[in-house]
Protein backbone atom coordinates (compact mmCIF):
# COMPACT_ATOMS: atom_id res chain seq x y z
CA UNK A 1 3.71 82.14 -114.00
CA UNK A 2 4.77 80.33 -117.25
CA UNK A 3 2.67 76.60 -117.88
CA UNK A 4 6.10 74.76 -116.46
CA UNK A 5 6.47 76.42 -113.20
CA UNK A 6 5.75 74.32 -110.06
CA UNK A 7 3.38 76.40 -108.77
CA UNK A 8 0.83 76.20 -111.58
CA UNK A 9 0.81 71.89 -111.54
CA UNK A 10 2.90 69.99 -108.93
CA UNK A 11 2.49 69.53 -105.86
CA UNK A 12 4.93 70.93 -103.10
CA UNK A 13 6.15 67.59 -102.44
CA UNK A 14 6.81 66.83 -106.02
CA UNK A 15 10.34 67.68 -108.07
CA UNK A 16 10.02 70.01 -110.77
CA UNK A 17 11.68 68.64 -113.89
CA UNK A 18 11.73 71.45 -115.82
CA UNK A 19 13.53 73.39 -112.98
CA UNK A 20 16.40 70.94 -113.00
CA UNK A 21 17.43 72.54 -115.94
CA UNK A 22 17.73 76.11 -115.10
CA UNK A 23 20.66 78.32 -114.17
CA UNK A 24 24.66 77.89 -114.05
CA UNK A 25 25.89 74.57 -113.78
CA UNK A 26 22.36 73.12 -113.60
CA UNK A 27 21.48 69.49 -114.78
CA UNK A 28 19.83 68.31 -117.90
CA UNK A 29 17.82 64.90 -117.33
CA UNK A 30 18.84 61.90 -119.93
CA UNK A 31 15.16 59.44 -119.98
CA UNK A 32 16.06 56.24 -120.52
CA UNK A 33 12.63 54.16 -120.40
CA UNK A 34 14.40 50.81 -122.15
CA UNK A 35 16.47 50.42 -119.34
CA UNK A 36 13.52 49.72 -117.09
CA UNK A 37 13.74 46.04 -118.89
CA UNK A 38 17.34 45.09 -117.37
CA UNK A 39 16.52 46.99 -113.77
CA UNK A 40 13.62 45.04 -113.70
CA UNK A 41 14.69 41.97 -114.68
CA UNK A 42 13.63 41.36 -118.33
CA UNK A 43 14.96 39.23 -120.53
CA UNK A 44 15.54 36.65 -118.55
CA UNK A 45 13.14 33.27 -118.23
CA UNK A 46 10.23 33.23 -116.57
CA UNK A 47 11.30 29.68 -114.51
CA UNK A 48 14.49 30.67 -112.41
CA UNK A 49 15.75 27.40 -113.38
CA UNK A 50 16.37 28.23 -116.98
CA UNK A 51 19.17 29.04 -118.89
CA UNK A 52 18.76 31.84 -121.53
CA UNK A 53 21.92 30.79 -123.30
CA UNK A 54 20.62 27.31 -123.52
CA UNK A 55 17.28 28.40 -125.22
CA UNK A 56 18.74 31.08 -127.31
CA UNK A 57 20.06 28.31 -130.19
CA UNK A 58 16.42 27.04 -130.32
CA UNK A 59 14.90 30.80 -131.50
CA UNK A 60 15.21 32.04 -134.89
CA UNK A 61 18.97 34.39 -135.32
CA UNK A 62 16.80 37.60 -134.93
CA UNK A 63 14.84 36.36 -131.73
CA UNK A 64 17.86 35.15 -129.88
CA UNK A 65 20.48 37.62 -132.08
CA UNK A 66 22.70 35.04 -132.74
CA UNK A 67 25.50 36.48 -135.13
CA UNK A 68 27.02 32.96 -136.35
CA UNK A 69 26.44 29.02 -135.57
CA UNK A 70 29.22 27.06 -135.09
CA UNK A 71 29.73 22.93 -134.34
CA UNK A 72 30.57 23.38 -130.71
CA UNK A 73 29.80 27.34 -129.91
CA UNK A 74 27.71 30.03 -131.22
CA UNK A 75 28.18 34.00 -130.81
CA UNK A 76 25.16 36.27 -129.98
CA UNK A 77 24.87 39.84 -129.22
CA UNK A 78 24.55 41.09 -124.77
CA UNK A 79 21.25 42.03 -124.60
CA UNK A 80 22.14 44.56 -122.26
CA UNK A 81 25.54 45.61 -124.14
CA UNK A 82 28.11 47.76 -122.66
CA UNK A 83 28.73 49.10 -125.80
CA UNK A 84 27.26 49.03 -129.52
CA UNK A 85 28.04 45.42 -131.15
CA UNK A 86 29.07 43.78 -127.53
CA UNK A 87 28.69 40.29 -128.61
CA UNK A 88 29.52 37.01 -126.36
CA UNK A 89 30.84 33.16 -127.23
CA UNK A 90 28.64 30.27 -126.03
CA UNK A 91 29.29 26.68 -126.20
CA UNK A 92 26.14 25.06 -126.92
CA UNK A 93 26.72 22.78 -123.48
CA UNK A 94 26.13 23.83 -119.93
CA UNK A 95 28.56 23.99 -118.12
CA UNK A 96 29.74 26.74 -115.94
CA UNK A 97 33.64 27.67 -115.96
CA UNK A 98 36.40 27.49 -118.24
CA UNK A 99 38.18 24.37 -116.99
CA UNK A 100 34.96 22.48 -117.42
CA UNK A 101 35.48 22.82 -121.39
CA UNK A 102 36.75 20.32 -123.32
CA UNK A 103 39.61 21.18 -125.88
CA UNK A 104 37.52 21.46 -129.12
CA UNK A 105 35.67 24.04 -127.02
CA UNK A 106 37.97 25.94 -126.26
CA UNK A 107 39.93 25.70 -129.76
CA UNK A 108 36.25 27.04 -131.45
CA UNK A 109 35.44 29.49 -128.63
CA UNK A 110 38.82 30.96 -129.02
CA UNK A 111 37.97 30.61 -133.40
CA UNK A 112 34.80 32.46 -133.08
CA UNK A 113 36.56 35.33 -130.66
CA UNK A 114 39.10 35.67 -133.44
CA UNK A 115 36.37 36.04 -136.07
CA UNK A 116 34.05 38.27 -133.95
CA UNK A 117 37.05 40.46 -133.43
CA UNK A 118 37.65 41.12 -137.65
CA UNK A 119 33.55 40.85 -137.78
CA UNK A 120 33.21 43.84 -135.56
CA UNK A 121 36.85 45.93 -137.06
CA UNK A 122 34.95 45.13 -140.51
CA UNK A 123 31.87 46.78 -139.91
CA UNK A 124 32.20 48.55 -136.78
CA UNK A 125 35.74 49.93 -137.23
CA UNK A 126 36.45 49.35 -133.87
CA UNK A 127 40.24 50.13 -132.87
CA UNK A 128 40.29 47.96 -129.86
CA UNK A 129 38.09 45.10 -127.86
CA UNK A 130 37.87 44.31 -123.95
CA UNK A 131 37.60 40.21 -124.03
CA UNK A 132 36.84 38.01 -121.08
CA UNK A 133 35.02 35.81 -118.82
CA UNK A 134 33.87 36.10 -115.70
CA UNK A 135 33.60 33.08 -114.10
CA UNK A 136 31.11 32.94 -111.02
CA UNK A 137 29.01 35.50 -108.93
CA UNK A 138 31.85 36.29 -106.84
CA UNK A 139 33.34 37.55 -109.99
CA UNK A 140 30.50 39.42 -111.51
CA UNK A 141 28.82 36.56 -113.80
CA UNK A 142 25.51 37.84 -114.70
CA UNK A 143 24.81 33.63 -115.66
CA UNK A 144 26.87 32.50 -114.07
CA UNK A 145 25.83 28.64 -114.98
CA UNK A 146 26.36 28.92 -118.48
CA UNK A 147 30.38 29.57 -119.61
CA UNK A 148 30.27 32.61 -121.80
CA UNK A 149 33.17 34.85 -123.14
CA UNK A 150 32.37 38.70 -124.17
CA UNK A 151 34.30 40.56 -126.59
CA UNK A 152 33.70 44.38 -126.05
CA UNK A 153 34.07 46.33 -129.10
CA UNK A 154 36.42 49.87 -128.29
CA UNK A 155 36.89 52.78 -129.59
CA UNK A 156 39.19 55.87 -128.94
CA UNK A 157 37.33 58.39 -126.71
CA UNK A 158 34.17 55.60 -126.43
CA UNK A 159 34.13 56.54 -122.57
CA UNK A 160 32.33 60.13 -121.11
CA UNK A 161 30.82 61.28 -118.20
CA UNK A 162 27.55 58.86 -118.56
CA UNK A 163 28.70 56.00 -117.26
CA UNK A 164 30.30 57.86 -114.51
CA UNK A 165 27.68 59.90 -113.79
CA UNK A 166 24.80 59.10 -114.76
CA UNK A 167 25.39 55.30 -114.77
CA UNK A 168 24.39 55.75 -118.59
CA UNK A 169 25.70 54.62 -121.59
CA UNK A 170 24.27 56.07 -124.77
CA UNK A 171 23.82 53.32 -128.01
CA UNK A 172 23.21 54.88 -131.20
CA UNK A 173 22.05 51.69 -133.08
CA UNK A 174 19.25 48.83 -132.17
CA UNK A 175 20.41 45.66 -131.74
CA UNK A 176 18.47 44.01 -134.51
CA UNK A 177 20.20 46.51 -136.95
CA UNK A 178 23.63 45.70 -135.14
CA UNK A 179 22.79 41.81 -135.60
CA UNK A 180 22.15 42.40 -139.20
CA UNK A 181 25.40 44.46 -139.98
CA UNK A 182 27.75 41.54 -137.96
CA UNK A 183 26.06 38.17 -139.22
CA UNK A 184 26.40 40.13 -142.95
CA UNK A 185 29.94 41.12 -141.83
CA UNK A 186 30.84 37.36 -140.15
CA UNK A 187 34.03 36.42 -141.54
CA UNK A 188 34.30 32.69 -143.54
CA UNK A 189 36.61 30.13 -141.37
């Protein structure tokens, strides 16, 4: 009886882990402790009331990781990013759909999407980018009071079997390092 077996620790109603990885076609477990914050709710305010993207321009760039300022908008990185460099447009004002913004919104929203696209081909290389909004719970709006347009960063062969799966999706870089590289990388008007 080796020190892993089941029999020498666990209890007969408790899952070997080590056996999980044993024999043909047998499963390898991926731990992913720093997505206990998003199941579990962090991140977000304490008072339900709050709006994350309306206290984000009041933190420091690295706090909030904000990428770029503008007059009427600002971009910031997804705290809980779909993929490396996911970054999202927010007008400063809340307000919660698209036809709610006013027409310099939309012209800088649509400015800053432009630029966070050649930001994230400069330093990311991406070759392609999933952009959009969606606009109430009904269609998936995680804040759904608070207009907000993602750009998705893509690349050839970016998907696998962990989101499929395993409901996974591995990030090879920390978000304060990804900040760094796009607010360095933030194309000039």
């Amino acid at each position: 009886m080796d020190e892993h077996s089941a029999e020498s620790r666990l209890p007969d109603d408790v899952e070997d882990a080590y056996a999980l990885g044993e024999g043909p076609g047998a499963f390898q477990r991926l731990w992913t402790p720093h997505r206990i914050a998003y199941i579990s709710g962090g991140g977000r305010p304490a008072d339900p009331d709050a709006c994350v993207f309306c206290e984000a321009p009041g933190k420091s760039d690295e706090e909030s990781l904000v990428v770029h300022r503008g007059e009427l908008a600002y971009v910031l990185l997804n705290l809980f990013p779909y993929n490396p460099g996911h970054l999202m447009v927010v007008p400063y004002r809340h307000y919660p759909s698209y036809d709610g913004a006013t027409a310099e919104e939309i012209a800088e929203i649509g400015a800053l999407t432009q630029r966070a696209m050649r930001a994230l081909g400069g330093s990311g290389r991406s070759r392609g980018f999933n952009i959009g909004m969606n606009q109430g719970i009904a269609a998936g709006a995680g804040i759904a009071a608070h207009l907000h347009q993602h750009v998705v960063p893509r690349w050839v062969g970016d998907t696998n079997f962990f989101p499929i799966i395993g409901e996974t999706k591995a990030m090879p870089k920390l978000l304060g390092d990804v900040r760094a590289d796009l607010a360095a990388a933030w194309p000039p008007a």
